[in-house]
N, C-alpha and C. Protein backbone atom coordinates (compact mmCIF):
# COMPACT_ATOMS: atom_id res chain seq x y z
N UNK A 1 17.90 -0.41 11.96
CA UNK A 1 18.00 0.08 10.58
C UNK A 1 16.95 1.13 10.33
N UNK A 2 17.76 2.20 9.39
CA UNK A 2 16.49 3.26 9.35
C UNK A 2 15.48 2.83 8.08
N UNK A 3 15.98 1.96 7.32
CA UNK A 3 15.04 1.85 6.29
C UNK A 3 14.21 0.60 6.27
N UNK A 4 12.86 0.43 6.37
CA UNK A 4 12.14 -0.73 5.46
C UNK A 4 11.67 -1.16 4.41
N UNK A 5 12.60 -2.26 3.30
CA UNK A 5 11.76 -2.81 2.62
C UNK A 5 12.28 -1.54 1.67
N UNK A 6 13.40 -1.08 2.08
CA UNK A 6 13.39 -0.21 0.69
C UNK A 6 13.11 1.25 0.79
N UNK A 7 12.91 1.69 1.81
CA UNK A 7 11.90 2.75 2.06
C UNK A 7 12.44 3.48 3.47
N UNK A 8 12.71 4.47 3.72
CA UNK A 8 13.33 5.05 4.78
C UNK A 8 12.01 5.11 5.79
N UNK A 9 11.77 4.19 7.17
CA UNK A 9 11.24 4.56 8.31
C UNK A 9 10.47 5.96 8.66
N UNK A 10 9.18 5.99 8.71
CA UNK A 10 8.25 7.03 9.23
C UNK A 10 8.94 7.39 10.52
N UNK A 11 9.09 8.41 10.60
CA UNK A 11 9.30 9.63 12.17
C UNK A 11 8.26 9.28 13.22
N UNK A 12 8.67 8.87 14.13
CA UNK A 12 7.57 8.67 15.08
C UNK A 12 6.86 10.05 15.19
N UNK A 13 5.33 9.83 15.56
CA UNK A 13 4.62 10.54 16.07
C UNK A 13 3.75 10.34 17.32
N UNK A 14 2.96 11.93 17.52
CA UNK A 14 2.97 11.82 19.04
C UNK A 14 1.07 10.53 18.65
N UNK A 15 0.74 10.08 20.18
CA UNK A 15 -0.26 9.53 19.77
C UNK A 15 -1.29 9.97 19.46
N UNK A 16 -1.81 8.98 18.53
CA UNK A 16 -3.29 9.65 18.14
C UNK A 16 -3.19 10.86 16.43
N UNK A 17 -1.93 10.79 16.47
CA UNK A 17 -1.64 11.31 14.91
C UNK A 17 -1.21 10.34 14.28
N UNK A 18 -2.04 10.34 12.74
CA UNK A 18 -1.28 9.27 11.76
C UNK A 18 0.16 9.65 11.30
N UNK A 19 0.56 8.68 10.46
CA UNK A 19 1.60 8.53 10.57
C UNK A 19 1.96 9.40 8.67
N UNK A 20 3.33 9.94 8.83
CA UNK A 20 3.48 11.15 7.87
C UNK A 20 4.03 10.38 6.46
N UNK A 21 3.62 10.89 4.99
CA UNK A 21 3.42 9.96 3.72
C UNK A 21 4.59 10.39 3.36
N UNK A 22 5.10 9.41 2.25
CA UNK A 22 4.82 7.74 2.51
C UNK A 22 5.20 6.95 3.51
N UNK A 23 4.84 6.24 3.83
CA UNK A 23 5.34 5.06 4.34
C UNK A 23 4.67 3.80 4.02
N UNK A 24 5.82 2.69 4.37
CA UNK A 24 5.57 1.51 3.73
C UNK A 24 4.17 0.85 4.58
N UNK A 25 3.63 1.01 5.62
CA UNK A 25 2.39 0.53 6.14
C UNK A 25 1.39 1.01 5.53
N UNK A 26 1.18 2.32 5.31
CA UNK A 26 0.26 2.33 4.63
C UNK A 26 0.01 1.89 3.36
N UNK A 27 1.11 1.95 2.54
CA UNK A 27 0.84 1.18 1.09
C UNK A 27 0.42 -0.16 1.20
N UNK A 28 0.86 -0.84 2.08
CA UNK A 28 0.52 -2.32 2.61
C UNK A 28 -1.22 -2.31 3.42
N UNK A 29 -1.46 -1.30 3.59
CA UNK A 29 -2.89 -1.19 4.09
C UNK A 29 -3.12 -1.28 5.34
N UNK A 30 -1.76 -1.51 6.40
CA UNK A 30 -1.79 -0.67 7.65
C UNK A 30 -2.02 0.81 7.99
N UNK A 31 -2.78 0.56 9.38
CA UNK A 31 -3.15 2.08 9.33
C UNK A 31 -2.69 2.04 11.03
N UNK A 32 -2.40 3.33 11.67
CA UNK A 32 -2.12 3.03 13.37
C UNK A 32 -0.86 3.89 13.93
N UNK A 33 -0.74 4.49 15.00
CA UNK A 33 0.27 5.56 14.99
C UNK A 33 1.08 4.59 15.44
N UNK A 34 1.30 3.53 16.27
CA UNK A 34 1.91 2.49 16.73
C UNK A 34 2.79 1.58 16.12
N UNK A 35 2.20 1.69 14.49
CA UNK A 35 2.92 0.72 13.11
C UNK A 35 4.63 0.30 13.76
N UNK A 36 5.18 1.60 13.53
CA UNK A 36 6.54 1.25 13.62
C UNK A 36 7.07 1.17 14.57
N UNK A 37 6.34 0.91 16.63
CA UNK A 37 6.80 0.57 17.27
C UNK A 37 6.69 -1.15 17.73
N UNK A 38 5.25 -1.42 17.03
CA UNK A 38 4.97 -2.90 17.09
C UNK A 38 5.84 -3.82 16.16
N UNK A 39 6.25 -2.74 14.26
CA UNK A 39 7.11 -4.00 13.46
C UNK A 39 8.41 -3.62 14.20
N UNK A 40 8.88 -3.14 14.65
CA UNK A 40 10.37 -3.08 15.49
C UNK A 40 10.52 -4.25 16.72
N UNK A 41 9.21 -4.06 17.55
CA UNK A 41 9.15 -5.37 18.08
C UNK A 41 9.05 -6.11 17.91
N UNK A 42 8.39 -6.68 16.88
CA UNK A 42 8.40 -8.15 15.59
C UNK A 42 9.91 -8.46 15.83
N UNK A 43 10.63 -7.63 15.07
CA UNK A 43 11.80 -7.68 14.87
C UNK A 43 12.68 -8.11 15.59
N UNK A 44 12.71 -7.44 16.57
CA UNK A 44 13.39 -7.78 18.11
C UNK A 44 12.71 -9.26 18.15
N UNK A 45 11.98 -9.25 18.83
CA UNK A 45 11.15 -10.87 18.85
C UNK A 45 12.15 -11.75 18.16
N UNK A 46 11.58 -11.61 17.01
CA UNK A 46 11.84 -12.62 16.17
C UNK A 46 13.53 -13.24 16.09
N UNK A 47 14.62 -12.29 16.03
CA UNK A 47 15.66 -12.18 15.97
C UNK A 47 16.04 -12.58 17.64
N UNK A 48 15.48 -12.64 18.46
CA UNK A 48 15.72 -13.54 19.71
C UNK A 48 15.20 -14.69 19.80
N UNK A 49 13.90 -15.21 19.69
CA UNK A 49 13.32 -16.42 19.53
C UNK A 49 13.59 -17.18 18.47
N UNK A 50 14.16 -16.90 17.36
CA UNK A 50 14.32 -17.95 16.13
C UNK A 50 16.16 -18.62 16.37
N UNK A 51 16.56 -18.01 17.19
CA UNK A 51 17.90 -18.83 17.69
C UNK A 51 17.78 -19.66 18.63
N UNK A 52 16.92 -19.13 19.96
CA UNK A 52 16.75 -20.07 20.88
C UNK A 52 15.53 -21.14 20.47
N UNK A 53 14.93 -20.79 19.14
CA UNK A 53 14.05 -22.25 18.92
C UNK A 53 14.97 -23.58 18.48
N UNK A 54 16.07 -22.80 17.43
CA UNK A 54 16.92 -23.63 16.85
C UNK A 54 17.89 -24.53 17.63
N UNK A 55 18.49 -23.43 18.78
CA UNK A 55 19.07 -24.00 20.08
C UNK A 55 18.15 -24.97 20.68
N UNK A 56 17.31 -25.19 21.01
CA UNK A 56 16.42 -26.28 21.86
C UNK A 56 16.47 -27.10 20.92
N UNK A 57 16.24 -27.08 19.44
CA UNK A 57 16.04 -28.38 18.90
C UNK A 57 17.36 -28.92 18.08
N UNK A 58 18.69 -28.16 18.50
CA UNK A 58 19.53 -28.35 18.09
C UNK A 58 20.27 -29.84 19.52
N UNK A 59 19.42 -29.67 20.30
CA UNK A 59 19.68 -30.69 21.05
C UNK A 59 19.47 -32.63 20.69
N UNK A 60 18.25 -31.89 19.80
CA UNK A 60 17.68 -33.42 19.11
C UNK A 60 18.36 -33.75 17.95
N UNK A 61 19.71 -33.08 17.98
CA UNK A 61 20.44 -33.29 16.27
C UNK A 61 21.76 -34.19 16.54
N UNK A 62 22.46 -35.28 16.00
CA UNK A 62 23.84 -35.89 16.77
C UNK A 62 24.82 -35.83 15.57
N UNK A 63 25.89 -36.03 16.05
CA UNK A 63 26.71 -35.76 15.14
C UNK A 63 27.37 -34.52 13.78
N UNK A 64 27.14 -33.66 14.62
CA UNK A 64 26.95 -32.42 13.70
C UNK A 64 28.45 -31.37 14.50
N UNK A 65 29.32 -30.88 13.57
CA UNK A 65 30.07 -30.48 13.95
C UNK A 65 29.86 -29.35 15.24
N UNK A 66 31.06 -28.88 15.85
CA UNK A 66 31.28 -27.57 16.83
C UNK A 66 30.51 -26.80 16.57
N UNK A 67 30.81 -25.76 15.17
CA UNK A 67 30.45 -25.27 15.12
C UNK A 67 29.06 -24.84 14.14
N UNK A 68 28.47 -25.60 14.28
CA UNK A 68 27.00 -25.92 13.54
C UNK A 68 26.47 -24.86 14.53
N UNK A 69 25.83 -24.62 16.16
CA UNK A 69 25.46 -24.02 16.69
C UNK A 69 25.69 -22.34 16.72
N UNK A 70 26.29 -22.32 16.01
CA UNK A 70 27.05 -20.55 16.02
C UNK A 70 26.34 -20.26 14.56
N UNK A 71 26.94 -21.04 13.51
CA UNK A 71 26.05 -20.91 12.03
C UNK A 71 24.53 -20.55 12.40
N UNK A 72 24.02 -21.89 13.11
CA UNK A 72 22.81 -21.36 13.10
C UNK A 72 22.13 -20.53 13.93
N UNK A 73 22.90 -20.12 15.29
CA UNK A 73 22.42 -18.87 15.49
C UNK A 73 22.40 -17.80 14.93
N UNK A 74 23.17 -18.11 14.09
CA UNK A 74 23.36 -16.79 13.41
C UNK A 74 22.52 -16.86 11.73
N UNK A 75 21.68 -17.76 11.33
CA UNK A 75 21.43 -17.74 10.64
C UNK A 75 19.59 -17.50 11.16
N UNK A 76 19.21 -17.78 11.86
CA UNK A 76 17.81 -18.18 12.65
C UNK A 76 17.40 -16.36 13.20
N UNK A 77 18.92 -16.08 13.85
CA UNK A 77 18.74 -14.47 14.18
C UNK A 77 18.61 -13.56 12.74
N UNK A 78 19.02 -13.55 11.40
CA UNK A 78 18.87 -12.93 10.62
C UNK A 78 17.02 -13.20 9.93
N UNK A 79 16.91 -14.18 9.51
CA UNK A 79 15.96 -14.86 9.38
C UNK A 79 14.88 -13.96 10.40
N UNK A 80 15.13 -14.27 11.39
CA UNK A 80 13.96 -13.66 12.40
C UNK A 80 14.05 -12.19 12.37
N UNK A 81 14.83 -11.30 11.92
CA UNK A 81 15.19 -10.07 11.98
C UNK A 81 14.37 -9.30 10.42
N UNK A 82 14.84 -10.11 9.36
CA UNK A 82 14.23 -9.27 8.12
C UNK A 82 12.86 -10.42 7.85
N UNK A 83 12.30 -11.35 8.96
CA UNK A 83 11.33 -12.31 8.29
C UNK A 83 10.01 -10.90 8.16
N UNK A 84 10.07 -10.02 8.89
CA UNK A 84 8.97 -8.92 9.13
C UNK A 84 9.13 -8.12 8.19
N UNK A 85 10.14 -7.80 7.36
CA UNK A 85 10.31 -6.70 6.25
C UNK A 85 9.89 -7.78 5.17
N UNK A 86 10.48 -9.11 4.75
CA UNK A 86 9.82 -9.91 3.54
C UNK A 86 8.51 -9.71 3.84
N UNK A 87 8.09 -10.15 4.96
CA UNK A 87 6.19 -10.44 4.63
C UNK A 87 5.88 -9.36 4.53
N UNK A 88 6.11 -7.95 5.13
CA UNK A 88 5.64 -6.48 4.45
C UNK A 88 5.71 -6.07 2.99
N UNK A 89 6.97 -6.60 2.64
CA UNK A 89 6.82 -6.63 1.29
C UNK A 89 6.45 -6.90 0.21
N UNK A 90 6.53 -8.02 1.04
CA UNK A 90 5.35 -8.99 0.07
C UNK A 90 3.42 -8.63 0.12
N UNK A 91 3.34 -8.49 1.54
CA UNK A 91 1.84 -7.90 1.54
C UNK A 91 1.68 -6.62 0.41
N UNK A 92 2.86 -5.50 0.68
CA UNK A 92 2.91 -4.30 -0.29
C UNK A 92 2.62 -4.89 -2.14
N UNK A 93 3.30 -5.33 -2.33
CA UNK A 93 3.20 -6.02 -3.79
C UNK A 93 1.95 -6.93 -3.71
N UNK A 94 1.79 -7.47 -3.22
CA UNK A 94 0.01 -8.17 -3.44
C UNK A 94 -0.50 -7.01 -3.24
N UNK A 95 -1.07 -6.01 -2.82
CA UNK A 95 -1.69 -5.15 -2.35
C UNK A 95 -1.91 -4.35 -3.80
N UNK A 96 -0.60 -3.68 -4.18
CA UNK A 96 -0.17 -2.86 -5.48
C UNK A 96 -0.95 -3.70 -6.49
N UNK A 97 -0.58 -5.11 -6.87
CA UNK A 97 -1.45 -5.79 -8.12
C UNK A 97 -3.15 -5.88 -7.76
N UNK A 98 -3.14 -6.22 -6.65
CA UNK A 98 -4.77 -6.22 -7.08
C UNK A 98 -5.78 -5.19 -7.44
N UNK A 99 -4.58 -3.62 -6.79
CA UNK A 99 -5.30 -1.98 -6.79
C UNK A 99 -5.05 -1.79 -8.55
N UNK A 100 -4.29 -2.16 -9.08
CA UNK A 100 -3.79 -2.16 -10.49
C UNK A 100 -4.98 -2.61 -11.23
N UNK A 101 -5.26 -4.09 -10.76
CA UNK A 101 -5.85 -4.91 -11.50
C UNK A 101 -7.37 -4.17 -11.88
N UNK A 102 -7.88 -4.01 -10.85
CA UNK A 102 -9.25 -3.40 -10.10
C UNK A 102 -8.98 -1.21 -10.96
N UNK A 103 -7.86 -1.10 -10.49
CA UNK A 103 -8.19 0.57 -11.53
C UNK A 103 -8.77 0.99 -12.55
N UNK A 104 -8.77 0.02 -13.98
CA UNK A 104 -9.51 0.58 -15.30
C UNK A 104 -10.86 0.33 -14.83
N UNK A 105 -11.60 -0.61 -14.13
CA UNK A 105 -12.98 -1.10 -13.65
C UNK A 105 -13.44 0.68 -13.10
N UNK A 106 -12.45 0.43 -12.03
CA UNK A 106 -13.14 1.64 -11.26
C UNK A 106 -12.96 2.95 -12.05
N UNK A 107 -11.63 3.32 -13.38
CA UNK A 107 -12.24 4.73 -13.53
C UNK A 107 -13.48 4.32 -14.95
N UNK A 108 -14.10 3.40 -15.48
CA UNK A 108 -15.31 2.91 -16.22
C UNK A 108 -16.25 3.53 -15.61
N UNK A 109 -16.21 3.21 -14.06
CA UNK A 109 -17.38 3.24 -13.27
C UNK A 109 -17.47 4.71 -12.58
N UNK A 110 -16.15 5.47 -12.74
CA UNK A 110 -16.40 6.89 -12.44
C UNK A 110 -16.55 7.80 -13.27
N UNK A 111 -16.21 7.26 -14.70
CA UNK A 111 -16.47 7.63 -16.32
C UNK A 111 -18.28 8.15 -16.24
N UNK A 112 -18.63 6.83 -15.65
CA UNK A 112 -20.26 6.68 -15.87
C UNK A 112 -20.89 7.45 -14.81
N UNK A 113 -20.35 7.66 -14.25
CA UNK A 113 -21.30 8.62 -12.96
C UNK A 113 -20.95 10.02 -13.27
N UNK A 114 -19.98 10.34 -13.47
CA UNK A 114 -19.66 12.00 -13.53
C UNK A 114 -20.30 12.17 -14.76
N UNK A 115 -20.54 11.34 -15.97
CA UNK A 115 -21.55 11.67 -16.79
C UNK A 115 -22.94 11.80 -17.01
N UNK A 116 -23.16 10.86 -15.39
CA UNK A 116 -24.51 10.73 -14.98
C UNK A 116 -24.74 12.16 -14.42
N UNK A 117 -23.88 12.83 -14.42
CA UNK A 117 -24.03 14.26 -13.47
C UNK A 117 -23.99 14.38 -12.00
N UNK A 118 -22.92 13.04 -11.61
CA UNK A 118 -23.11 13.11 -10.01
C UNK A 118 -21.48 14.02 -9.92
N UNK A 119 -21.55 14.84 -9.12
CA UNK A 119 -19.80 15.36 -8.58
C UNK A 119 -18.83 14.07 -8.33
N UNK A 120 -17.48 15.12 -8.29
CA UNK A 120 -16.41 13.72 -8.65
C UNK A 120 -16.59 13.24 -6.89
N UNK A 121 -16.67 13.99 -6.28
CA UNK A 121 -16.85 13.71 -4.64
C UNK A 121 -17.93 12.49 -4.75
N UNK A 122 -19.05 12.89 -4.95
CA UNK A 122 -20.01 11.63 -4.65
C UNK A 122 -19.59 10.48 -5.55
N UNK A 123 -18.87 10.40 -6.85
CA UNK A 123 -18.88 9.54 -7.66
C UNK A 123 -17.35 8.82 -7.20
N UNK A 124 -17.06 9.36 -6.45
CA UNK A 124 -15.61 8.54 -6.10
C UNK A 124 -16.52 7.74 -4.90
N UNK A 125 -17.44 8.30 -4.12
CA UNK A 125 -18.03 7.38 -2.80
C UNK A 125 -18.57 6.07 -3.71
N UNK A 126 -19.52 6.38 -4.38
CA UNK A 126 -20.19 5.30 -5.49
C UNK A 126 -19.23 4.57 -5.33
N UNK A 127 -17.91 4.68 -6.77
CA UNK A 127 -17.53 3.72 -7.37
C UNK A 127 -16.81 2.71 -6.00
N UNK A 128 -16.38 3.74 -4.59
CA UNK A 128 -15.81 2.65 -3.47
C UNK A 128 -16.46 1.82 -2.87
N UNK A 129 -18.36 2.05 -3.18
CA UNK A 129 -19.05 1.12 -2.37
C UNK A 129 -19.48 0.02 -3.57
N UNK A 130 -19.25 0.49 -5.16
CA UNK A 130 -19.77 -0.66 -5.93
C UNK A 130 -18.49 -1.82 -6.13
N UNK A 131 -17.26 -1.58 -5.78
CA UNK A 131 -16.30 -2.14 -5.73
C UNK A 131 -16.02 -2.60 -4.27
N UNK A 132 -16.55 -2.83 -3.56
CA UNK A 132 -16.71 -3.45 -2.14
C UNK A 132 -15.90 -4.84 -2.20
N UNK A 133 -16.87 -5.63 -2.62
CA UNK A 133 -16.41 -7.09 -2.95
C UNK A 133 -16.21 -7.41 -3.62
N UNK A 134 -16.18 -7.11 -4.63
CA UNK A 134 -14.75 -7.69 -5.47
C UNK A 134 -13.50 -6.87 -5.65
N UNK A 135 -13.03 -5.88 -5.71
CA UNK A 135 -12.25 -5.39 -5.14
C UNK A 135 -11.97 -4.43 -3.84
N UNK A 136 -11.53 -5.07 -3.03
CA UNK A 136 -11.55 -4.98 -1.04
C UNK A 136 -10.74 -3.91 -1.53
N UNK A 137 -9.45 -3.34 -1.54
CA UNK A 137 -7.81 -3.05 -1.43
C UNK A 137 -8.54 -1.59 -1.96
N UNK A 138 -8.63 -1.72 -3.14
CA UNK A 138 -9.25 0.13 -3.51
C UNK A 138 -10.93 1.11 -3.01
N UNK A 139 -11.53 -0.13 -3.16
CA UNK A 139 -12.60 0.12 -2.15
C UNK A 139 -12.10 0.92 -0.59
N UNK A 140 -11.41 0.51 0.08
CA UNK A 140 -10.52 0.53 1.21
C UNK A 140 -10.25 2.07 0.78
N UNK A 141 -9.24 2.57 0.12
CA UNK A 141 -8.18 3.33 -0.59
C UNK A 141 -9.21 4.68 -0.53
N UNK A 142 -10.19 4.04 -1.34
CA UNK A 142 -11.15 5.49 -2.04
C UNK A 142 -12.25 5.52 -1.03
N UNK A 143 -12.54 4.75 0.30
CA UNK A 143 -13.49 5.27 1.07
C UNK A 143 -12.48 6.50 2.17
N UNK A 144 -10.85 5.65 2.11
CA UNK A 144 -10.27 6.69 3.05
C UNK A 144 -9.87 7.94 2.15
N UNK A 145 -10.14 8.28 1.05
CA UNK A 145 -9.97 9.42 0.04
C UNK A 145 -11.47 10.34 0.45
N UNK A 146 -12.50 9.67 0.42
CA UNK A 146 -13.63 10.56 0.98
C UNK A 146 -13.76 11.07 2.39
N UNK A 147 -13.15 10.32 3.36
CA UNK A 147 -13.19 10.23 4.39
C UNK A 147 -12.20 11.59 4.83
N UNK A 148 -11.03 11.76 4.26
CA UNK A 148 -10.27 12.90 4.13
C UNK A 148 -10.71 14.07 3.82
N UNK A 149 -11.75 13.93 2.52
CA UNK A 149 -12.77 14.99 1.97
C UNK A 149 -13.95 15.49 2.78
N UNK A 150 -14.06 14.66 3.32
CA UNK A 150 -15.55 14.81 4.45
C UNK A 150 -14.68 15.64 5.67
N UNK A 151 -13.43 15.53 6.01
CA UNK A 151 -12.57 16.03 7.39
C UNK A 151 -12.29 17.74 6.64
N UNK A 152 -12.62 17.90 5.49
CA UNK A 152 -12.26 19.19 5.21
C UNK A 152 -11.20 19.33 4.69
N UNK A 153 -10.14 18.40 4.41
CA UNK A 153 -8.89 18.61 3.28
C UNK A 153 -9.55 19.03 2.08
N UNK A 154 -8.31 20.06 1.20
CA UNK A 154 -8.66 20.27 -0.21
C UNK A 154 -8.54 18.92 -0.54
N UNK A 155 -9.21 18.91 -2.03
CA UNK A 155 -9.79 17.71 -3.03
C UNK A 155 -7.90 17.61 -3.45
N UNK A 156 -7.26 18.57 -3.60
CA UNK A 156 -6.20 18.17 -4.21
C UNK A 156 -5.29 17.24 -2.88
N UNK A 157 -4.97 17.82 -2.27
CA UNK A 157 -4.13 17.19 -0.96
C UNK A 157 -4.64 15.93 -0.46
N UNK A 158 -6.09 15.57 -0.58
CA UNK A 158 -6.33 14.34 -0.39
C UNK A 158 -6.31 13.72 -1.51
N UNK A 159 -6.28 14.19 -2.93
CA UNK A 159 -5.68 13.01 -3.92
C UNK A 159 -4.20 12.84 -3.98
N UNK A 160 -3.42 14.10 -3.57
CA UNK A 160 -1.69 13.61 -3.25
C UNK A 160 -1.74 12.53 -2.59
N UNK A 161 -2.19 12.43 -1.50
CA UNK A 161 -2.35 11.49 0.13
C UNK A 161 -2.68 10.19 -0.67
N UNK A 162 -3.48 9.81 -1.37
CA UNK A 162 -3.81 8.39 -1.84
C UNK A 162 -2.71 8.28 -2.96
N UNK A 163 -2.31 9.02 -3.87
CA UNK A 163 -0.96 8.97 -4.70
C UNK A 163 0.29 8.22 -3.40
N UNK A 164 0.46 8.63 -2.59
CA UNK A 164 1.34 8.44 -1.58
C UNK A 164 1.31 7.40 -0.70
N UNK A 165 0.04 7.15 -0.56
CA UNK A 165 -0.27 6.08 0.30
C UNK A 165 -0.08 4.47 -0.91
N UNK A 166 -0.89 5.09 -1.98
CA UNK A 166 -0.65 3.52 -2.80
C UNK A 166 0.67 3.12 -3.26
N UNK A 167 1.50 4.12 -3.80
CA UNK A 167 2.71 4.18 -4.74
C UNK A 167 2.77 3.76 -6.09
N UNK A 168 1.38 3.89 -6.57
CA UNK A 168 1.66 3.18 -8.06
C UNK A 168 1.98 4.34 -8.91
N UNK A 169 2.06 4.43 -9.74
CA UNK A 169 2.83 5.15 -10.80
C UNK A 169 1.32 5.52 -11.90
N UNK A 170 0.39 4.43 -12.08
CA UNK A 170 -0.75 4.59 -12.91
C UNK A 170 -1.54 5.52 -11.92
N UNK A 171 -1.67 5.05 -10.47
CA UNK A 171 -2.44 5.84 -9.67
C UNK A 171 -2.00 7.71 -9.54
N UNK A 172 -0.81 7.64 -9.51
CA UNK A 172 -0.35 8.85 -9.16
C UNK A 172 -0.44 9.52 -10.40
N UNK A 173 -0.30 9.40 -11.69
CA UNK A 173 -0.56 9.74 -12.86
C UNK A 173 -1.97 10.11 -13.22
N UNK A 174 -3.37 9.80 -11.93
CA UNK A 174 -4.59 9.56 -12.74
C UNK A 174 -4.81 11.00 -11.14
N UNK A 175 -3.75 10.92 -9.83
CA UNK A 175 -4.16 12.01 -9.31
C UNK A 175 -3.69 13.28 -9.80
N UNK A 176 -2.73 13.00 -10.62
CA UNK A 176 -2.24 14.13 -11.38
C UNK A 176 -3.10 15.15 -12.55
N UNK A 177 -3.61 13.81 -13.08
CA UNK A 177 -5.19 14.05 -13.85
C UNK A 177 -5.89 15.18 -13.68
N UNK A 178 -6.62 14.50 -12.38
CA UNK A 178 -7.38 15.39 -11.65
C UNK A 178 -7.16 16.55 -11.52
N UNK A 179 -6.38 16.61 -10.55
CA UNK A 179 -5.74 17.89 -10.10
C UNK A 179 -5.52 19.09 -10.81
N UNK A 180 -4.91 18.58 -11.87
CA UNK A 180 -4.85 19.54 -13.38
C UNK A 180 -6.19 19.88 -14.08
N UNK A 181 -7.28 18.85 -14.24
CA UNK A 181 -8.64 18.93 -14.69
C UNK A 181 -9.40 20.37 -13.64
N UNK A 182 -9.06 20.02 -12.30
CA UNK A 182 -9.75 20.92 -11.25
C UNK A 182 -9.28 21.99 -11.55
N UNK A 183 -7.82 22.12 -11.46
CA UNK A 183 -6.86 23.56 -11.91
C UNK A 183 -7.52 24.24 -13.13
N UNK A 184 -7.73 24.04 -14.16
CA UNK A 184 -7.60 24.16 -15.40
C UNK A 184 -9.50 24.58 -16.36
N UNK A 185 -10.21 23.45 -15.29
CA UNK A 185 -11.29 23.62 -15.40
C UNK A 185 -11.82 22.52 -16.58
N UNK A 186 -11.26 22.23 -16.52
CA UNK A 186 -11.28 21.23 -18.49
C UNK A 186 -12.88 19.93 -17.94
N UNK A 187 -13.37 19.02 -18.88
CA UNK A 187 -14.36 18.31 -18.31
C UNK A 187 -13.62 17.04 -18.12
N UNK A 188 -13.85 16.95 -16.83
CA UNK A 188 -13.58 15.64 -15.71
C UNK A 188 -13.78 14.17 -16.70
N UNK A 189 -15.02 13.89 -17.18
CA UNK A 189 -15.39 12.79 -18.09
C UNK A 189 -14.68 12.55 -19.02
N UNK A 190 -14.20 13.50 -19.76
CA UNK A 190 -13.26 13.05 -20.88
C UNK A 190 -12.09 12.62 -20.57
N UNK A 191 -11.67 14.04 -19.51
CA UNK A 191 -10.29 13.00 -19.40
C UNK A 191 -9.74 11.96 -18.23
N UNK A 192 -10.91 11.60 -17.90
CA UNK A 192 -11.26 9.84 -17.26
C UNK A 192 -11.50 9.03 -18.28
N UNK A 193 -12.17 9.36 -19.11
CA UNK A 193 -12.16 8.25 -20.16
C UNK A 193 -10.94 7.49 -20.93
N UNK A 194 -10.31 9.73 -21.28
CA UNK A 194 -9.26 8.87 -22.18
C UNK A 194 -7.92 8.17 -20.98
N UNK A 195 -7.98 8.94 -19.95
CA UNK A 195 -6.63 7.91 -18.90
C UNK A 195 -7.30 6.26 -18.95
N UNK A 196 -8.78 6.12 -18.88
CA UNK A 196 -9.23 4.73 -18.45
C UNK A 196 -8.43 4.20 -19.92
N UNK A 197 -8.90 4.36 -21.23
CA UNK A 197 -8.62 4.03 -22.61
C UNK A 197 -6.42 3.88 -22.21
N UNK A 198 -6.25 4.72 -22.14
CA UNK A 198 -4.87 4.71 -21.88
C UNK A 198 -4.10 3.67 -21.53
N UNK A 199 -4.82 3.26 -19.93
CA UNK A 199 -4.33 2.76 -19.43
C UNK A 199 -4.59 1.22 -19.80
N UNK A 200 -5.68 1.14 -20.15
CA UNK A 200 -6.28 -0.09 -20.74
C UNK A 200 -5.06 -0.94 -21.67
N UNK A 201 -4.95 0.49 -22.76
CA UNK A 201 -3.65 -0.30 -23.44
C UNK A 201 -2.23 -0.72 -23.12
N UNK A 202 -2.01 -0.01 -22.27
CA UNK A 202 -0.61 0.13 -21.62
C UNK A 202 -0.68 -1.34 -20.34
N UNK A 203 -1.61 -1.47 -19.91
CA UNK A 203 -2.05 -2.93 -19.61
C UNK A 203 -1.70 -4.27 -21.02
N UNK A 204 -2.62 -3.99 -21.81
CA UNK A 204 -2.61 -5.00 -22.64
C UNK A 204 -1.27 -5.02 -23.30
N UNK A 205 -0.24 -4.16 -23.70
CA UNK A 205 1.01 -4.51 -24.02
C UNK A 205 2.20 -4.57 -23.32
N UNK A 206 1.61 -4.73 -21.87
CA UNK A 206 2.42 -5.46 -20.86
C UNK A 206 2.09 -6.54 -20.84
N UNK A 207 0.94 -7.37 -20.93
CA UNK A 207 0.71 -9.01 -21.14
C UNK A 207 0.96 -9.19 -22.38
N UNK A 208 0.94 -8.61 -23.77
CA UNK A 208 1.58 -9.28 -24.55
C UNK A 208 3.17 -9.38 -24.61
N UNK A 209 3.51 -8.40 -24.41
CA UNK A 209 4.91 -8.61 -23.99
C UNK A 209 5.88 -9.63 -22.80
């Protein structure tokens, strides 16, 4: 199948190049040029071994019609085939809520530094090392956003790249921000504040609702 999880399959590449945005590993917080030859082998795996587990212990079962053994090969092979796209998906969606959860914190904390007069470059390193432990997932996110910046990408193309890599809709809206702030020239602080304020609410009348 060409698609995972919703999402049309990354193009292989040659080794030693990452792999081209989006794709669903990276939103999930895989990183590796290999991603989509190892979950294909999952796949394979799984979709061979989850019939012949069922077969061996279908020996310890009595009285069970003809064709019970065909059902469940065939149910053990599906099972083992998309069990690698559920748990990706599921990692993707845990992944997405906790970067959500953890966003108004971190643009507070980049509110306060770019007003402190540090650049948005150093104040994006800050807020990824003060968000370490308690939030792992964007910490993660925004050290590989500097890390891009330090390799010499424009500031804009490496905030597309984390728009792409996370998939949130608040995130991609706050690289949009930027980008336009840099374009435009306008001051960075304000309008971090008012997206943080924004978003704050647009949070709170999703839990009351």
């Amino acid at each position: 199948s060409d698609l995972i999880c919703g999402q049309r399959r990354p193009a292989p590449t040659r080794e030693g190049e990452p792999l081209s945005l989006p794709n669903p590993f990276a939103t999930a917080g895989l990183r590796g040029s290999d991603l989509p030859v190892l979950f294909q082998g999952a796949k394979l795996f799984g979709a061979v071994v989850c019939p012949l587990t069922c077969l061996s212990l279908y020996g310890l079962l009595a009285n069970t019609p003809t064709f019970f053994p065909l059902i469940l090969c065939m149910a053990s092979a599906l099972a083992g085939w998309y069990g690698p796209d559920l748990w990706l998906q599921r990692r993707i969606e845990s992944r997405q809520r906790n970067i959500l959860a953890a966003f108004p914190d971190a643009l507070d904390l980049m509110v306060v530094c770019v007003e402190a007069g540090l650049s948005l470059d150093v104040a994006i390193t800050r807020v990824g090392q003060e968000l370490q432990l308690m939030h792992r997932e964007l910490s993660e996110e925004l050290r590989v956003l500097y890390l891009e910046l330090r390799t010499g990408r424009s500031r804009q193309q490496a905030l597309r790249n984390t728009g792409l890599r996370i998939q949130l809709e608040e995130v991609q809206s706050f690289v949009a921000l930027l980008v336009q702030t840099e374009r435009f020239g306008t001051s960075v602080g304000q309008a971090l504040r008012a997206h943080a304020d924004g978003l704050r609410t647009r949070q709170d009348l999703q839990a009351t609702e």
